[in-house]
PDB file of N, CA and C in Angstrom:
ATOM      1  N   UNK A   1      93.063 112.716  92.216  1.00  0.00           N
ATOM      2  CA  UNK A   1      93.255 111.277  92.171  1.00  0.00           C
ATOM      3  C   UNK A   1      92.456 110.654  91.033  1.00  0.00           C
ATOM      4  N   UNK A   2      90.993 111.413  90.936  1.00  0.00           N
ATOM      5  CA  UNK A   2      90.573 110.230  89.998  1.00  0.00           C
ATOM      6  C   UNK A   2      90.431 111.421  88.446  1.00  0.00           C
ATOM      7  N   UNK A   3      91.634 111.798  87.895  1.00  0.00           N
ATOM      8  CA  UNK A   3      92.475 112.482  87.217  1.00  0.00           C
ATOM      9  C   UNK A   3      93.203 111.373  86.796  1.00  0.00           C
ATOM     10  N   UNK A   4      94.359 110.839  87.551  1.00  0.00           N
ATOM     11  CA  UNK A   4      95.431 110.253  87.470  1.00  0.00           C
ATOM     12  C   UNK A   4      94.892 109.328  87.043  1.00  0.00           C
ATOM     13  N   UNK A   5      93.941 108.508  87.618  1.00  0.00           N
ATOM     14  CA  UNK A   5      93.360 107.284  87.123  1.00  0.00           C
ATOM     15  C   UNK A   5      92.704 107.085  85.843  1.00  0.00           C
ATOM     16  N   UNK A   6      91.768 108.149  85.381  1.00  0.00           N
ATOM     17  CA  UNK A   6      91.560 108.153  83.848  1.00  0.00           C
ATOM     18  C   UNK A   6      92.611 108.003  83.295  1.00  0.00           C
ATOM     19  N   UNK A   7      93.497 108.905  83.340  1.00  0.00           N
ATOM     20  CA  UNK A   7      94.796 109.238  82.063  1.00  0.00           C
ATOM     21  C   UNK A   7      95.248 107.863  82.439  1.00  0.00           C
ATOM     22  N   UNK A   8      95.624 107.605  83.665  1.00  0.00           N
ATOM     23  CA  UNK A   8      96.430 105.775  83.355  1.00  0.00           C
ATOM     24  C   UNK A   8      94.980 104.715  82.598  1.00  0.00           C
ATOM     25  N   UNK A   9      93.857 104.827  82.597  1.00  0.00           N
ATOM     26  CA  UNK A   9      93.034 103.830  81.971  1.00  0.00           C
ATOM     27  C   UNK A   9      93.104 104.249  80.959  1.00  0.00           C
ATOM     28  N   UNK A  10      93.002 105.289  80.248  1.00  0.00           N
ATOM     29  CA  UNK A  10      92.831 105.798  78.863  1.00  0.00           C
ATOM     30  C   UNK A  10      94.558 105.396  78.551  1.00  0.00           C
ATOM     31  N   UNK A  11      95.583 105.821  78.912  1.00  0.00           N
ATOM     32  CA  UNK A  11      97.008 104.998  78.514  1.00  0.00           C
ATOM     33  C   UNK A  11      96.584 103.350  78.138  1.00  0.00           C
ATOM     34  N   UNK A  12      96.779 102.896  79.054  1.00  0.00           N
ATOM     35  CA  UNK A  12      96.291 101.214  79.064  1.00  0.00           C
ATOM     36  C   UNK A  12      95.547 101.446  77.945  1.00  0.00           C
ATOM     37  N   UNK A  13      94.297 102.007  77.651  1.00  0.00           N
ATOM     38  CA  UNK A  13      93.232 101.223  76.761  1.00  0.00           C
ATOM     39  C   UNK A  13      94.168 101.681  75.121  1.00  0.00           C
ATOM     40  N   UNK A  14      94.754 102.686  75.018  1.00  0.00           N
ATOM     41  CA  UNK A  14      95.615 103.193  73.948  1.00  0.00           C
ATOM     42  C   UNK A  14      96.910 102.329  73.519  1.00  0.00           C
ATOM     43  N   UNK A  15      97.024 101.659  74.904  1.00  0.00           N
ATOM     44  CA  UNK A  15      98.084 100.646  74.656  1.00  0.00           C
ATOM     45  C   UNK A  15      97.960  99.497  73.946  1.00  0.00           C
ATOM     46  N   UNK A  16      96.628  98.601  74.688  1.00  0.00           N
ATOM     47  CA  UNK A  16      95.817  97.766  74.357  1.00  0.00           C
ATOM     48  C   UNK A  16      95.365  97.647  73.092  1.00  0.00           C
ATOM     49  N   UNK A  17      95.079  98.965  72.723  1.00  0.00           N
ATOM     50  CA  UNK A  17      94.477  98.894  71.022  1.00  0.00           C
ATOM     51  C   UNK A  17      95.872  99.330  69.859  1.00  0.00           C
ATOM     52  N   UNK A  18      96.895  99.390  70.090  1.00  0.00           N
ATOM     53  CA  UNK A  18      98.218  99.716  69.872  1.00  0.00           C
ATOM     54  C   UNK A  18      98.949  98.338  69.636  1.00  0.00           C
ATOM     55  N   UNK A  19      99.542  97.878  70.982  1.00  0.00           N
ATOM     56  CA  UNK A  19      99.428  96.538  71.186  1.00  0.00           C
ATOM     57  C   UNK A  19      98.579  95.522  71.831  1.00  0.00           C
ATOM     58  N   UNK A  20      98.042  94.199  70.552  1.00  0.00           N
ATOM     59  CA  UNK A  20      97.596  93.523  71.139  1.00  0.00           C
ATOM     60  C   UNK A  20      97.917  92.731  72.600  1.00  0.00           C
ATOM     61  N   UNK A  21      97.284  91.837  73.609  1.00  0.00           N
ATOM     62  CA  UNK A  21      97.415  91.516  74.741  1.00  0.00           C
ATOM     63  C   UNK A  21      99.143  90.626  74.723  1.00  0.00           C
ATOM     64  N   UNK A  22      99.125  89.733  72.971  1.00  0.00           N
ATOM     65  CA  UNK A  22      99.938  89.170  73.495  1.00  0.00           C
ATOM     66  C   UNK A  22     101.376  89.782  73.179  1.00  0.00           C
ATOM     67  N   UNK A  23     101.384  91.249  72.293  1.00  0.00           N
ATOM     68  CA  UNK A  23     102.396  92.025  72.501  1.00  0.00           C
ATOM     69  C   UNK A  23     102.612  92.350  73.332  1.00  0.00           C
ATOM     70  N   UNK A  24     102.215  92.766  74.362  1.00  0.00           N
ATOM     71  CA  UNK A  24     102.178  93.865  75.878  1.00  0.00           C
ATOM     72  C   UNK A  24     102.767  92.461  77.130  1.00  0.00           C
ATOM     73  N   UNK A  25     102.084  91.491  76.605  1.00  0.00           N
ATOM     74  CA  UNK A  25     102.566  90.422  77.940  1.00  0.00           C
ATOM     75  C   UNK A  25     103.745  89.421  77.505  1.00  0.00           C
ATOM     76  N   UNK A  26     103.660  89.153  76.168  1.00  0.00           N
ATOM     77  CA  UNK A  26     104.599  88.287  76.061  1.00  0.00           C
ATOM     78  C   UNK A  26     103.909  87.133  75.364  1.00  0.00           C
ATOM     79  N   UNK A  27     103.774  87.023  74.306  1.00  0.00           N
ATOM     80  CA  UNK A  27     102.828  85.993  73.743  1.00  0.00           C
ATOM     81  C   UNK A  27     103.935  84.688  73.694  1.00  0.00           C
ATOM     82  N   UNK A  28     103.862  83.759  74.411  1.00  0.00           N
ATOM     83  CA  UNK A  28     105.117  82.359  74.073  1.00  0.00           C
ATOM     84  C   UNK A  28     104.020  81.811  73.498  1.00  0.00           C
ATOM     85  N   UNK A  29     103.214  81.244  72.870  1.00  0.00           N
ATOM     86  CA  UNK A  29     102.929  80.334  71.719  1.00  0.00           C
ATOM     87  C   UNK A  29     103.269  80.104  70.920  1.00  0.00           C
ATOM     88  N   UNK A  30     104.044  81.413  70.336  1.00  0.00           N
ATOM     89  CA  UNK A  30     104.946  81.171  68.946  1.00  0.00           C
ATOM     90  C   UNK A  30     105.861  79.963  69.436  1.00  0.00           C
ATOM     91  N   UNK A  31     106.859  80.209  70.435  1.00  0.00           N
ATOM     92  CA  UNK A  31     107.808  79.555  70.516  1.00  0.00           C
ATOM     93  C   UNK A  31     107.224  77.783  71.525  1.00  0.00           C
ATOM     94  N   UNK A  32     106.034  77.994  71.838  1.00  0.00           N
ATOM     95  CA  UNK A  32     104.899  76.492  72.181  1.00  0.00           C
ATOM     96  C   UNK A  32     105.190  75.948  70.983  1.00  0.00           C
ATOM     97  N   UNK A  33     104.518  76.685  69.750  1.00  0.00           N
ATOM     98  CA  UNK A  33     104.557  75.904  68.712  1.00  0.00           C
ATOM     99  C   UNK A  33     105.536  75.341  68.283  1.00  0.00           C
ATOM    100  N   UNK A  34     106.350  76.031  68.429  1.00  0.00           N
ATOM    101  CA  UNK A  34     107.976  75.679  67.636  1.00  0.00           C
ATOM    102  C   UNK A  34     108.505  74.420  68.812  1.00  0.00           C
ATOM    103  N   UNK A  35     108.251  74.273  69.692  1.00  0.00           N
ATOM    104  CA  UNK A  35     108.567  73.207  70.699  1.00  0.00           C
ATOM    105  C   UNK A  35     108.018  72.029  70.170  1.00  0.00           C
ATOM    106  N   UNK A  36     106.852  72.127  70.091  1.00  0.00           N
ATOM    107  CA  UNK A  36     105.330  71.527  69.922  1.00  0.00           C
ATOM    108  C   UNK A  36     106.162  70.593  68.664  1.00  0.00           C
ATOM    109  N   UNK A  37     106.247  71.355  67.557  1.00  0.00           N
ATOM    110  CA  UNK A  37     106.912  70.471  65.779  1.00  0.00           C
ATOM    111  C   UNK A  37     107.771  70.179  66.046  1.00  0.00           C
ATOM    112  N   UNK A  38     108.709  70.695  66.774  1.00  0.00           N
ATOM    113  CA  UNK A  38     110.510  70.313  67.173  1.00  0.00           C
ATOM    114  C   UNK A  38     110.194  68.029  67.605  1.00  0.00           C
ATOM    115  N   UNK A  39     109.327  68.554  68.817  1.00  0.00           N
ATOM    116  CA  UNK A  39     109.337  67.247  69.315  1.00  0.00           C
ATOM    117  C   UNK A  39     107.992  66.232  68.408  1.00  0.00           C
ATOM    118  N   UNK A  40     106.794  66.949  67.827  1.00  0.00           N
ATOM    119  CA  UNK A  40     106.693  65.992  66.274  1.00  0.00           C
ATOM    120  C   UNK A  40     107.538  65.306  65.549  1.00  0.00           C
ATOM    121  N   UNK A  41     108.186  66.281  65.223  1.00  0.00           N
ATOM    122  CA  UNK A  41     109.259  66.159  63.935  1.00  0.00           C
ATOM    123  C   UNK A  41     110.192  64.902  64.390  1.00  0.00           C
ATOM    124  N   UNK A  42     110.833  65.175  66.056  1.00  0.00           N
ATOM    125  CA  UNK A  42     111.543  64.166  66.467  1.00  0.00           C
ATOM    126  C   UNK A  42     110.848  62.580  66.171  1.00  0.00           C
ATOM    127  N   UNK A  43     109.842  62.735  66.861  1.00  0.00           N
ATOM    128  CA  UNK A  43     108.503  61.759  67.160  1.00  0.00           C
ATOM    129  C   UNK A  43     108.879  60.843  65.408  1.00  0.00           C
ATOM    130  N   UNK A  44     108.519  61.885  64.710  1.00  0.00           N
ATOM    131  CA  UNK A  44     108.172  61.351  63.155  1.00  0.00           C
ATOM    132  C   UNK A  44     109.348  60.583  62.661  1.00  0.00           C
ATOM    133  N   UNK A  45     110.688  61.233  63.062  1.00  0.00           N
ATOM    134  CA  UNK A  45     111.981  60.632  62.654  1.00  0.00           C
ATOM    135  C   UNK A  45     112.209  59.384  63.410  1.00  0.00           C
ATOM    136  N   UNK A  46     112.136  59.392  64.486  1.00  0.00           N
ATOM    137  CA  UNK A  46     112.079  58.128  64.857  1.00  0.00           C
ATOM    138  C   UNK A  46     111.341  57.021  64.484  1.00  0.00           C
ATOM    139  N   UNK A  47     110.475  57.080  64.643  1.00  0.00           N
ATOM    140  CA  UNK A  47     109.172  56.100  64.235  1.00  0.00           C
ATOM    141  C   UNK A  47     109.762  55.720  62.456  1.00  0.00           C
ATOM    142  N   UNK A  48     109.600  57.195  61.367  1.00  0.00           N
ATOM    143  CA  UNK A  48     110.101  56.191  60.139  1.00  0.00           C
ATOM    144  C   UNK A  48     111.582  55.319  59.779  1.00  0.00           C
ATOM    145  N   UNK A  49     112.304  55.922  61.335  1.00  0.00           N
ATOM    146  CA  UNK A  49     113.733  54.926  61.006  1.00  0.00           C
ATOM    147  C   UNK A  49     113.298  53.527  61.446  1.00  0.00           C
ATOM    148  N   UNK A  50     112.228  53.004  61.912  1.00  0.00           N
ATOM    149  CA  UNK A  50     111.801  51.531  62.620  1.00  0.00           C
ATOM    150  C   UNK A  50     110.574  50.782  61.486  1.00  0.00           C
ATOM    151  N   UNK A  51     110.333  51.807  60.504  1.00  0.00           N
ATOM    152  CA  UNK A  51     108.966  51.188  60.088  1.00  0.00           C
ATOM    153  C   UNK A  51     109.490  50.746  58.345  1.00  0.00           C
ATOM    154  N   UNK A  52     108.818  49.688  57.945  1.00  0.00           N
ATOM    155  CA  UNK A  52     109.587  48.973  56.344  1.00  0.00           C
ATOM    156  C   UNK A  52     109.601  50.087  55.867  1.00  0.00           C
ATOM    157  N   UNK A  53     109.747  50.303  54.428  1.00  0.00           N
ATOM    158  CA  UNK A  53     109.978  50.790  53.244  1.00  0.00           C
ATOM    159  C   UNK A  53     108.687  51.193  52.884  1.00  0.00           C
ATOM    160  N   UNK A  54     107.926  50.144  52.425  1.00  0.00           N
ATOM    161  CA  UNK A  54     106.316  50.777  51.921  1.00  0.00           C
ATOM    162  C   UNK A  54     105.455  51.492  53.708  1.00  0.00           C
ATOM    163  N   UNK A  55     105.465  50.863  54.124  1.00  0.00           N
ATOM    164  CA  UNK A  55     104.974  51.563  55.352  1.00  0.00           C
ATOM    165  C   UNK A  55     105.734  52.995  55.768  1.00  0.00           C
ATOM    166  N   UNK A  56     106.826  53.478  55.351  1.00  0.00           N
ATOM    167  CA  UNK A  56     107.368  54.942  55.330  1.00  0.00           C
ATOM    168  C   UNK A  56     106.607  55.379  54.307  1.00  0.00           C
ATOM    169  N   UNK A  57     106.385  54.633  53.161  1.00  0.00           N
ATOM    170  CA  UNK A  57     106.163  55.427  52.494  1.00  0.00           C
ATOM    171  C   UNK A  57     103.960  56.068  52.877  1.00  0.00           C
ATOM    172  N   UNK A  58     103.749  55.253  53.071  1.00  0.00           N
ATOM    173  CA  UNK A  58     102.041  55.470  54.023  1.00  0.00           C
ATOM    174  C   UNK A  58     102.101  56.390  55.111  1.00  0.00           C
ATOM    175  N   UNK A  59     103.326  56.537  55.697  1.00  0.00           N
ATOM    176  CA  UNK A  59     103.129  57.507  57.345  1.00  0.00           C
ATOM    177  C   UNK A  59     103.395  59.028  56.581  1.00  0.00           C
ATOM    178  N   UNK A  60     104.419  58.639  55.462  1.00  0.00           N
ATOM    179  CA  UNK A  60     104.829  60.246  54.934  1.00  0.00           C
ATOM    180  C   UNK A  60     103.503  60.781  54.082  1.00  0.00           C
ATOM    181  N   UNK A  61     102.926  60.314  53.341  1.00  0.00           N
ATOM    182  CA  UNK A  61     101.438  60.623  52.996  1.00  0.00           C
ATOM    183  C   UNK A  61     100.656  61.053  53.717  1.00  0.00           C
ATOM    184  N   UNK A  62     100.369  60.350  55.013  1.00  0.00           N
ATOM    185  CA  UNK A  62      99.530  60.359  56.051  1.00  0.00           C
ATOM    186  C   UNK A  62      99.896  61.832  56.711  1.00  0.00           C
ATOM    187  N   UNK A  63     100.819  61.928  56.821  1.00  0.00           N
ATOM    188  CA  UNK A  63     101.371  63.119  57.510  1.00  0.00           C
ATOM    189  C   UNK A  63     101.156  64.481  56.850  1.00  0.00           C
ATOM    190  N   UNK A  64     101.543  64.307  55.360  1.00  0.00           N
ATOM    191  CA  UNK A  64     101.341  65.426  55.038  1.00  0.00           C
ATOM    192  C   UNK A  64      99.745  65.858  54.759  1.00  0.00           C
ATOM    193  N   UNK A  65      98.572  64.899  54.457  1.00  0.00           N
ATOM    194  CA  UNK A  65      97.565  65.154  54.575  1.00  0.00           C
ATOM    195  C   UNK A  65      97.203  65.664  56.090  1.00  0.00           C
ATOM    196  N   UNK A  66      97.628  64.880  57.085  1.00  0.00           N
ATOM    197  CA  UNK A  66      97.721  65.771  58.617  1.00  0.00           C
ATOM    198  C   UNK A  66      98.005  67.459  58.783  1.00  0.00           C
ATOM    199  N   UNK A  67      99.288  67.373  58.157  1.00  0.00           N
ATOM    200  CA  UNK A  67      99.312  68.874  58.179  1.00  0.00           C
ATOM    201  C   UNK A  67      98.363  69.807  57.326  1.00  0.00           C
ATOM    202  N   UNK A  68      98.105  69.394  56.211  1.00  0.00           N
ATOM    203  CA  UNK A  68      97.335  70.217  55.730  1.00  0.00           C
ATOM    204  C   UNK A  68      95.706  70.417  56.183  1.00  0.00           C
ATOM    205  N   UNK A  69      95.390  69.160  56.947  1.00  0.00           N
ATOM    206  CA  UNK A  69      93.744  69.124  58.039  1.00  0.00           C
ATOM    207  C   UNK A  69      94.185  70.133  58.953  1.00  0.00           C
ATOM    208  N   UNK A  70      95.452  69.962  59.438  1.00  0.00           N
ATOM    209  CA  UNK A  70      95.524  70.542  60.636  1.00  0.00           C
ATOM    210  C   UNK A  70      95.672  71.892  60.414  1.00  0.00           C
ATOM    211  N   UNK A  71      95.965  72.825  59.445  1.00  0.00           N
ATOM    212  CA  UNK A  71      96.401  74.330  58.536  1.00  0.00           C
ATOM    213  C   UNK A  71      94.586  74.538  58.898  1.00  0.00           C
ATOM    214  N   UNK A  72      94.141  74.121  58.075  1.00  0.00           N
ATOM    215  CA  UNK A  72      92.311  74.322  57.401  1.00  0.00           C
ATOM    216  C   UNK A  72      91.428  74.455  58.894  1.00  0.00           C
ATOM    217  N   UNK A  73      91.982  73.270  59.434  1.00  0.00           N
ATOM    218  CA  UNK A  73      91.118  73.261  60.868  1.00  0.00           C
ATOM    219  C   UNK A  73      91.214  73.811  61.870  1.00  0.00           C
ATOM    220  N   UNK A  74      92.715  74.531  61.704  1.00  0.00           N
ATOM    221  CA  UNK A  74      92.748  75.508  62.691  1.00  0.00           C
ATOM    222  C   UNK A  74      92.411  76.921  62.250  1.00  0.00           C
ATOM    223  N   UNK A  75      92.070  77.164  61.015  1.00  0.00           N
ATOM    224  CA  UNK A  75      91.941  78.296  60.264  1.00  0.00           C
ATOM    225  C   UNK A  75      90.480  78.302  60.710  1.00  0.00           C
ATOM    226  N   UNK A  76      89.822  77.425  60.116  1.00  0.00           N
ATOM    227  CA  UNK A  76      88.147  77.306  60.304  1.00  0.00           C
ATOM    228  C   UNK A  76      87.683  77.175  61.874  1.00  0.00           C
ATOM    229  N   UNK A  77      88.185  76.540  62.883  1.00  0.00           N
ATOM    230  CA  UNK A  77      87.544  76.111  63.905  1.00  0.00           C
ATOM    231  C   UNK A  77      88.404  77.278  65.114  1.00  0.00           C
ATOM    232  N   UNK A  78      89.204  77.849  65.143  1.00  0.00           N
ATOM    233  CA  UNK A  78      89.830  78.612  66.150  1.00  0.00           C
ATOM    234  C   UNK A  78      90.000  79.844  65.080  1.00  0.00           C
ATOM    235  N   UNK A  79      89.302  80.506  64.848  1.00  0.00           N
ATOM    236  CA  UNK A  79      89.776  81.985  63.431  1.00  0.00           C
ATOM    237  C   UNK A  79      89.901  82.821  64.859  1.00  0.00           C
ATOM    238  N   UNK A  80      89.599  82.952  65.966  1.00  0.00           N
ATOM    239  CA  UNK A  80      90.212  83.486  66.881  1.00  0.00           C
ATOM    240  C   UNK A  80      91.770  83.908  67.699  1.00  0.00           C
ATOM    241  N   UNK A  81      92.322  82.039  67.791  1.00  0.00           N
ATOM    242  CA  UNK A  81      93.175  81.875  68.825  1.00  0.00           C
ATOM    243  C   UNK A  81      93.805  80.992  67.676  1.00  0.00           C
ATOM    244  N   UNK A  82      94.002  80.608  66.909  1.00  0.00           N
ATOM    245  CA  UNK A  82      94.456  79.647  65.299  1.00  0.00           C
ATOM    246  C   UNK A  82      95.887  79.182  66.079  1.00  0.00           C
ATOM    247  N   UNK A  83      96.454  79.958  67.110  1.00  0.00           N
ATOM    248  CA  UNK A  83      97.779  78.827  67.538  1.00  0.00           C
ATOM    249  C   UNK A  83      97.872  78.469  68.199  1.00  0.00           C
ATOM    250  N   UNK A  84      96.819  78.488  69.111  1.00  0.00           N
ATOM    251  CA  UNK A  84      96.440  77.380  70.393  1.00  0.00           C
ATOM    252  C   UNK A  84      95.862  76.102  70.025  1.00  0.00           C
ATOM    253  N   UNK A  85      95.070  76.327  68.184  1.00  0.00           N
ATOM    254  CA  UNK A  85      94.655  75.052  67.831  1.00  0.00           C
ATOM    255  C   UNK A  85      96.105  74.247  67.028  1.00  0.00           C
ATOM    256  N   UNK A  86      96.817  75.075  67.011  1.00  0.00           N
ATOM    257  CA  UNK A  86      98.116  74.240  66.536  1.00  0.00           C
ATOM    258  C   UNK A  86      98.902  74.129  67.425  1.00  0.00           C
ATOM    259  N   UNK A  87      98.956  74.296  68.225  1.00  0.00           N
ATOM    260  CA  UNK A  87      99.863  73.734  69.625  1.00  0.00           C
ATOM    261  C   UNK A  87      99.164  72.530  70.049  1.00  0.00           C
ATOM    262  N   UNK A  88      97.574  72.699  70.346  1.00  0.00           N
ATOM    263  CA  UNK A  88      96.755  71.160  70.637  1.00  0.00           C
ATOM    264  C   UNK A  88      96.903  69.954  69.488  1.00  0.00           C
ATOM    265  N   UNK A  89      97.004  70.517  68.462  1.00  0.00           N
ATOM    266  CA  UNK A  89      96.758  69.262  67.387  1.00  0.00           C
ATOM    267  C   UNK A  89      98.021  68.944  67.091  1.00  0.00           C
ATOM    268  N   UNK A  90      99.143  69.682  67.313  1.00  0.00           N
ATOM    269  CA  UNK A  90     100.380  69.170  67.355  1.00  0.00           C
ATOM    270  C   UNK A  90     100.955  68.377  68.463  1.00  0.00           C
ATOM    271  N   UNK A  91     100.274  68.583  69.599  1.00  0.00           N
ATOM    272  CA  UNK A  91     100.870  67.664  70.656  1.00  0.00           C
ATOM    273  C   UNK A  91      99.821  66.432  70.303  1.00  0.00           C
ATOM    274  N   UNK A  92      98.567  66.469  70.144  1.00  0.00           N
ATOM    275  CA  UNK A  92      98.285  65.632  69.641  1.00  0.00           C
ATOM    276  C   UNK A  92      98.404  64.097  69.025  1.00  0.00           C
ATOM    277  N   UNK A  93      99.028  65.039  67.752  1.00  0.00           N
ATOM    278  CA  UNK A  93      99.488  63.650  67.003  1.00  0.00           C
ATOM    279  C   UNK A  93     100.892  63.500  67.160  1.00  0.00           C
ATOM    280  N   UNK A  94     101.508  64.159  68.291  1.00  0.00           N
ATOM    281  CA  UNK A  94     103.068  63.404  68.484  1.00  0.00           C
ATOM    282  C   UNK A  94     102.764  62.649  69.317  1.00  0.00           C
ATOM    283  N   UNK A  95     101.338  62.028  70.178  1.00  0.00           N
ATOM    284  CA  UNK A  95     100.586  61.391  70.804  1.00  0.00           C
ATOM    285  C   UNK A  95     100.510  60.393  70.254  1.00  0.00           C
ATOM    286  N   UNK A  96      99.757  60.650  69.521  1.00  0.00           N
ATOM    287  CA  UNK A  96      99.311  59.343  68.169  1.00  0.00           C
ATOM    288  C   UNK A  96     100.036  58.857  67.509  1.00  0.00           C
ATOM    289  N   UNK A  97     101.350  59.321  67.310  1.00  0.00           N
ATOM    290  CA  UNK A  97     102.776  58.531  66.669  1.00  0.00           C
ATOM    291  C   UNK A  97     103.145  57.888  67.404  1.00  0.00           C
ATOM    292  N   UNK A  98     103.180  58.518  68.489  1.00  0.00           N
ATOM    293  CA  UNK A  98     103.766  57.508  69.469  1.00  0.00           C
ATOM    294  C   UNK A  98     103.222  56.355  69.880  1.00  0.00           C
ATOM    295  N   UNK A  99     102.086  56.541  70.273  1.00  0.00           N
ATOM    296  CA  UNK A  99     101.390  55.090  70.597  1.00  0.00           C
ATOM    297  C   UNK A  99     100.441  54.098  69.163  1.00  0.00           C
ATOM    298  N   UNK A 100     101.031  54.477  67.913  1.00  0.00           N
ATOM    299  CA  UNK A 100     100.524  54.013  66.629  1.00  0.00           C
ATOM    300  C   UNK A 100     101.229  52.274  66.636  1.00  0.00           C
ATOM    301  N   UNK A 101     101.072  51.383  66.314  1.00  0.00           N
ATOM    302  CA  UNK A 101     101.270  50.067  66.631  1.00  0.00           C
ATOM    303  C   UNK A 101     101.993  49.826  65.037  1.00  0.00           C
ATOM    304  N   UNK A 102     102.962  49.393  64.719  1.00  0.00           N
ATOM    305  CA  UNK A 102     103.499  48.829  63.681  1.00  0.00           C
ATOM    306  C   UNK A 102     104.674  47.667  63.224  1.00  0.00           C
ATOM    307  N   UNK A 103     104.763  47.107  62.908  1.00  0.00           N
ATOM    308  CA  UNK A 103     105.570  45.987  62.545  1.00  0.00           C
ATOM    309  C   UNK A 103     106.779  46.387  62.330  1.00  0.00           C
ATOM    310  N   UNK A 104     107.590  46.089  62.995  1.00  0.00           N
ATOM    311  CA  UNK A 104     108.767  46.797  62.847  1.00  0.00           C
ATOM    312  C   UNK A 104     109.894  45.522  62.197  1.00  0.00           C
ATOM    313  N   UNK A 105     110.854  45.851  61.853  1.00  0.00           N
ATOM    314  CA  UNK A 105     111.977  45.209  60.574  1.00  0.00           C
ATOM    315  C   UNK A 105     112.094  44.169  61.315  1.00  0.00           C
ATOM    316  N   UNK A 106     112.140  43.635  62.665  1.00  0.00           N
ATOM    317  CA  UNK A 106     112.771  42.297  63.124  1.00  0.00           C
ATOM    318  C   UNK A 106     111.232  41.444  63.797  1.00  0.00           C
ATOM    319  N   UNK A 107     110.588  42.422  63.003  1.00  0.00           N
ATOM    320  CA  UNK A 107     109.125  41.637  63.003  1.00  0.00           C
ATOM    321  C   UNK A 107     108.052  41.386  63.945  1.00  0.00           C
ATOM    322  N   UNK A 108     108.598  42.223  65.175  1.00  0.00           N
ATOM    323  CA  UNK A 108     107.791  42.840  66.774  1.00  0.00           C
ATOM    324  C   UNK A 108     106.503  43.917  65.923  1.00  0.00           C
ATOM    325  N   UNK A 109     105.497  43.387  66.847  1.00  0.00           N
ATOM    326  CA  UNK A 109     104.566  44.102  66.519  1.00  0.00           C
ATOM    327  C   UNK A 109     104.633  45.364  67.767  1.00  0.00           C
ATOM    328  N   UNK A 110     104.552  46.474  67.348  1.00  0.00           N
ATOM    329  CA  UNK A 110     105.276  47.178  68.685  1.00  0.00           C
ATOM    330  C   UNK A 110     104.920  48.920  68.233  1.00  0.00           C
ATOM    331  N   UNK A 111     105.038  49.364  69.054  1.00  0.00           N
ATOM    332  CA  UNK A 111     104.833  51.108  69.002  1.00  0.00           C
ATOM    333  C   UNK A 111     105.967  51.850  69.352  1.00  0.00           C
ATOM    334  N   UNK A 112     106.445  53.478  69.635  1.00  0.00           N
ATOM    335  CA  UNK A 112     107.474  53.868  70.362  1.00  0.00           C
ATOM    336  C   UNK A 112     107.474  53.768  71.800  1.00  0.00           C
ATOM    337  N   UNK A 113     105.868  53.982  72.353  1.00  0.00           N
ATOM    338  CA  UNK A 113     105.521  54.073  73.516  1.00  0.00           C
ATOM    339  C   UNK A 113     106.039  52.315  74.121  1.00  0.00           C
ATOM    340  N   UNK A 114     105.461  51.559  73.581  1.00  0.00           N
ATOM    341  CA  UNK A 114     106.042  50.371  73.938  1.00  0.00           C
ATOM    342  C   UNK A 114     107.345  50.096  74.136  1.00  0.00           C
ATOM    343  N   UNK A 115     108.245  50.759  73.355  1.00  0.00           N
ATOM    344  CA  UNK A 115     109.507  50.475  73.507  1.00  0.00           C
ATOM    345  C   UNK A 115     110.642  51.002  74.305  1.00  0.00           C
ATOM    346  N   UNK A 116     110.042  52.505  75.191  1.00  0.00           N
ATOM    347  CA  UNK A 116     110.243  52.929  75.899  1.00  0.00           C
ATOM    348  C   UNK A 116     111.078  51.726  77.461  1.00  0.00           C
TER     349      UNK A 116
END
């Protein structure tokens, strides 16, 4: 019996170092993430079809400096788990779009969350 049990721990640990944990179980973060930007991205399209002309042009700036904090900071601050910090900072700021306050074309001072 405790035969059988080495060779299955020594399997496992051969597995383990073979494939990482989230090969062997099923890592869905990839596809978190891809959820995660899907509904950003939505977030973002909406919001610049409601906001003037020069103010699109400030959120699209804003944004892309976002993404690139958010690349660096998840590189530097999670060098561990790097797509759990992009799943958080992506739900994040589809947070912060949403409830961002702006003047919209018929001149309501208003957010998406508000308009809900």
């Amino acid at each position: 019996m405790l035969r059988i049990v080495s060779v299955f721990a020594i399997t496992i640990a051969a597995l383990m170092t073979a494939f990482p944990a989230q090969a062997v179980f099923g890592d869905t973060r990839p596809a978190e993430l891809a959820t995660a930007d899907k509904e950003l991205n939505a977030t973002y399209a909406d919001l610049m079809k409601q906001l003037r002309k020069e103010e699109q042009e400030k959120l699209k700036k804003a944004q892309r400096i976002w993404i690139s904090l958010r690349e660096a900071d998840c590189k530097w601050a999670s060098a561990a788990e790097p797509l759990d910090c992009m799943i958080d900072r992506t739900l994040h700021r589809t947070e912060e779009l949403k409830g961002s306050m702006f003047w919209a074309p018929n001149g309501e001072y208003t957010s998406l969350d508000l308009q809900k």
